[in-house]
C-alpha atoms as a PDB file:
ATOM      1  CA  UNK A   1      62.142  -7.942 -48.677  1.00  0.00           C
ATOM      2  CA  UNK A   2      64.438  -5.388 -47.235  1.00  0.00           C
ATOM      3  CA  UNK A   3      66.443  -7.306 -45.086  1.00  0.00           C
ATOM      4  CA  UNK A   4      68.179 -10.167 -45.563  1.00  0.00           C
ATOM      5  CA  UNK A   5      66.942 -13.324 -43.621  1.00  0.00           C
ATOM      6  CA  UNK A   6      68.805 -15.172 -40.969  1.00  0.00           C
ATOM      7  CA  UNK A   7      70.584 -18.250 -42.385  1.00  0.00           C
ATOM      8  CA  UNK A   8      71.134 -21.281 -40.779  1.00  0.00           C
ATOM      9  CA  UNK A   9      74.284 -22.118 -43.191  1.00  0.00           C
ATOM     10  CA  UNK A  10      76.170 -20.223 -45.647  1.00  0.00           C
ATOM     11  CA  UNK A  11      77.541 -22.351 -49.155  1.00  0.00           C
ATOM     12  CA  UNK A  12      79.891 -20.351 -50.714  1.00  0.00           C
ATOM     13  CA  UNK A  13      79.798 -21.544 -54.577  1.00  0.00           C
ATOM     14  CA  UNK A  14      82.101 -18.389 -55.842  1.00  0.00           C
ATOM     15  CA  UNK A  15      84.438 -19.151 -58.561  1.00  0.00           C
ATOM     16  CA  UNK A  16      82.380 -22.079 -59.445  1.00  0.00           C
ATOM     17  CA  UNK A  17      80.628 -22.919 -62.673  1.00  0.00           C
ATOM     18  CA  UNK A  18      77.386 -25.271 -63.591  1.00  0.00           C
ATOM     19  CA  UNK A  19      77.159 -28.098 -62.333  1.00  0.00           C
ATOM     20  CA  UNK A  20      78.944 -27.754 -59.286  1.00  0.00           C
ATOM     21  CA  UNK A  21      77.029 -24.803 -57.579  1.00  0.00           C
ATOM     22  CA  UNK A  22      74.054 -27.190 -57.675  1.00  0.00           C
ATOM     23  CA  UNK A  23      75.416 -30.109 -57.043  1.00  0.00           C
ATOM     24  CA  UNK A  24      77.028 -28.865 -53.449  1.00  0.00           C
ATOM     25  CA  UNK A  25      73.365 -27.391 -52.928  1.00  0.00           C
ATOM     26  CA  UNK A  26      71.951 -30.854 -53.092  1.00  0.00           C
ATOM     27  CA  UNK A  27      74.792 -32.371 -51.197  1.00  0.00           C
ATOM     28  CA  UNK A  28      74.594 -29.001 -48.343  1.00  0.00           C
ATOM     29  CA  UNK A  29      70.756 -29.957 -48.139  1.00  0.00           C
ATOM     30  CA  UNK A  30      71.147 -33.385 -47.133  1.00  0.00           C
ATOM     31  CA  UNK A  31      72.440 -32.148 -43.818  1.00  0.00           C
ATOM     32  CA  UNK A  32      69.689 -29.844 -42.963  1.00  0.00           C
ATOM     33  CA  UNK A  33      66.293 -29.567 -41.395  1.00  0.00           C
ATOM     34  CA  UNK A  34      63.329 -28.562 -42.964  1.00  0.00           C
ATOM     35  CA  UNK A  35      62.423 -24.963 -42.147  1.00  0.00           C
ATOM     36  CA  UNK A  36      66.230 -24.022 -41.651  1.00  0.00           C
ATOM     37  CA  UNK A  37      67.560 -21.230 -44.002  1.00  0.00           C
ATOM     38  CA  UNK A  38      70.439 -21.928 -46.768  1.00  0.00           C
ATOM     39  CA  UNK A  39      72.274 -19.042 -47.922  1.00  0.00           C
ATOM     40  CA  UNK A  40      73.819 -19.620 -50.969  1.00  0.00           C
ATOM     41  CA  UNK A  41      76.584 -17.573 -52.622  1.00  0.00           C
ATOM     42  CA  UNK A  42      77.597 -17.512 -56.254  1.00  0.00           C
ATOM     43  CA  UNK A  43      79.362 -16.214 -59.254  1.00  0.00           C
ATOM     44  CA  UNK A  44      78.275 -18.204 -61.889  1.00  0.00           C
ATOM     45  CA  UNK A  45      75.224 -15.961 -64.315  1.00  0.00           C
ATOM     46  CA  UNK A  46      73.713 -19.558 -64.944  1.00  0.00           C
ATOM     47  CA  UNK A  47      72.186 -19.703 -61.133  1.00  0.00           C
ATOM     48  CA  UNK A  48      69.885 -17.342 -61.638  1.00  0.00           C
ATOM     49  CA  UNK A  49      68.181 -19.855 -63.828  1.00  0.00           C
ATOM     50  CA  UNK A  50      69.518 -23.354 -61.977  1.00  0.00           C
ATOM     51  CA  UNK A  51      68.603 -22.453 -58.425  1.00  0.00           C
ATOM     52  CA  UNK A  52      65.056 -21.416 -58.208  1.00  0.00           C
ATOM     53  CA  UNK A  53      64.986 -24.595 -61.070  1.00  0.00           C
ATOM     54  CA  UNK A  54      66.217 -26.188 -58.611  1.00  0.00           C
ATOM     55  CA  UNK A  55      64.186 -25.421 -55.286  1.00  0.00           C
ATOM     56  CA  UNK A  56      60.984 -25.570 -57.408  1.00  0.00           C
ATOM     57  CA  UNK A  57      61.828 -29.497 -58.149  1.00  0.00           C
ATOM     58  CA  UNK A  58      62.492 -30.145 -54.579  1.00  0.00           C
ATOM     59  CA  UNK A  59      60.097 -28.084 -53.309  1.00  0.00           C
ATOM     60  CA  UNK A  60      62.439 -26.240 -51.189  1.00  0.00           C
ATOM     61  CA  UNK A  61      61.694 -22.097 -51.275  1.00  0.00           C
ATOM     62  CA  UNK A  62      63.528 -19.638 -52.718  1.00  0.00           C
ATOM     63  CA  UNK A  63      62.620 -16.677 -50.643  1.00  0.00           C
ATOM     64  CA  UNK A  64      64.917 -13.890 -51.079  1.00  0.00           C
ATOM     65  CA  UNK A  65      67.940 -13.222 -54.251  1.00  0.00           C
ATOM     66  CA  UNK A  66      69.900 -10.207 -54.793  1.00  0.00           C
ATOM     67  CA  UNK A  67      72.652  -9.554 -56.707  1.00  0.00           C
ATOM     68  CA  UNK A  68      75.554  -7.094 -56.802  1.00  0.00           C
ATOM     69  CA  UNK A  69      78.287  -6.063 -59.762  1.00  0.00           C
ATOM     70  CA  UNK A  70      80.408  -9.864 -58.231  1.00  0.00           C
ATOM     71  CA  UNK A  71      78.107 -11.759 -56.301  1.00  0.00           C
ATOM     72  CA  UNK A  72      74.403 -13.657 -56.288  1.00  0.00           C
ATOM     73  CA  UNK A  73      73.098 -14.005 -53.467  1.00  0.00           C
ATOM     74  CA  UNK A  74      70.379 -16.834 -52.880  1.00  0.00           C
ATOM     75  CA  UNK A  75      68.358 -17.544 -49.310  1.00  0.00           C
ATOM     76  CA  UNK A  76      66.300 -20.978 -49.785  1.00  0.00           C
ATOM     77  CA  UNK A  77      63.742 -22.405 -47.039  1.00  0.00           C
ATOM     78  CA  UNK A  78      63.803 -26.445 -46.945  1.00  0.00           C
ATOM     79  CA  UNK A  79      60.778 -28.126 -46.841  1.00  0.00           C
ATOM     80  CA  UNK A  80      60.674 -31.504 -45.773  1.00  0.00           C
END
């Protein structure tokens, strides 16, 4: 995917290390419809593994990461 998708919300999780990227995911979640786009932006090396973990037990997904030299970047369709 070239472009990046159109969020619905942006979670910034920079500076933050497991498990609190994950746990404000869950807790962002909870106040959003299914279909709507989270973007979710991080710092911490261990997302790469704990977020599409983490939309593959919920269901929710993960349809676009990138990452640059500082920064993941995560874009995560909910499912209901």
């Amino acid at each position: 995917m070239s472009e990046q998708p159109v969020c619905d919300a942006t979670l910034d999780t920079c500076g933050l290390y497991c498990p609190e990227p994950i746990m404000m995911m869950h807790n962002k979640v909870r106040d959003m419809s299914a279909g709507q786009i989270l973007e979710v932006l991080a710092t911490d090396p261990a997302t790469t593994r704990d977020i599409p973990k983490f939309c593959s037990f919920l269901g929710h997904e993960l349809i676009h990461q990138d990452d640059d030299e500082t920064q993941y970047r995560y874009y995560i369709r909910l499912t209901g």
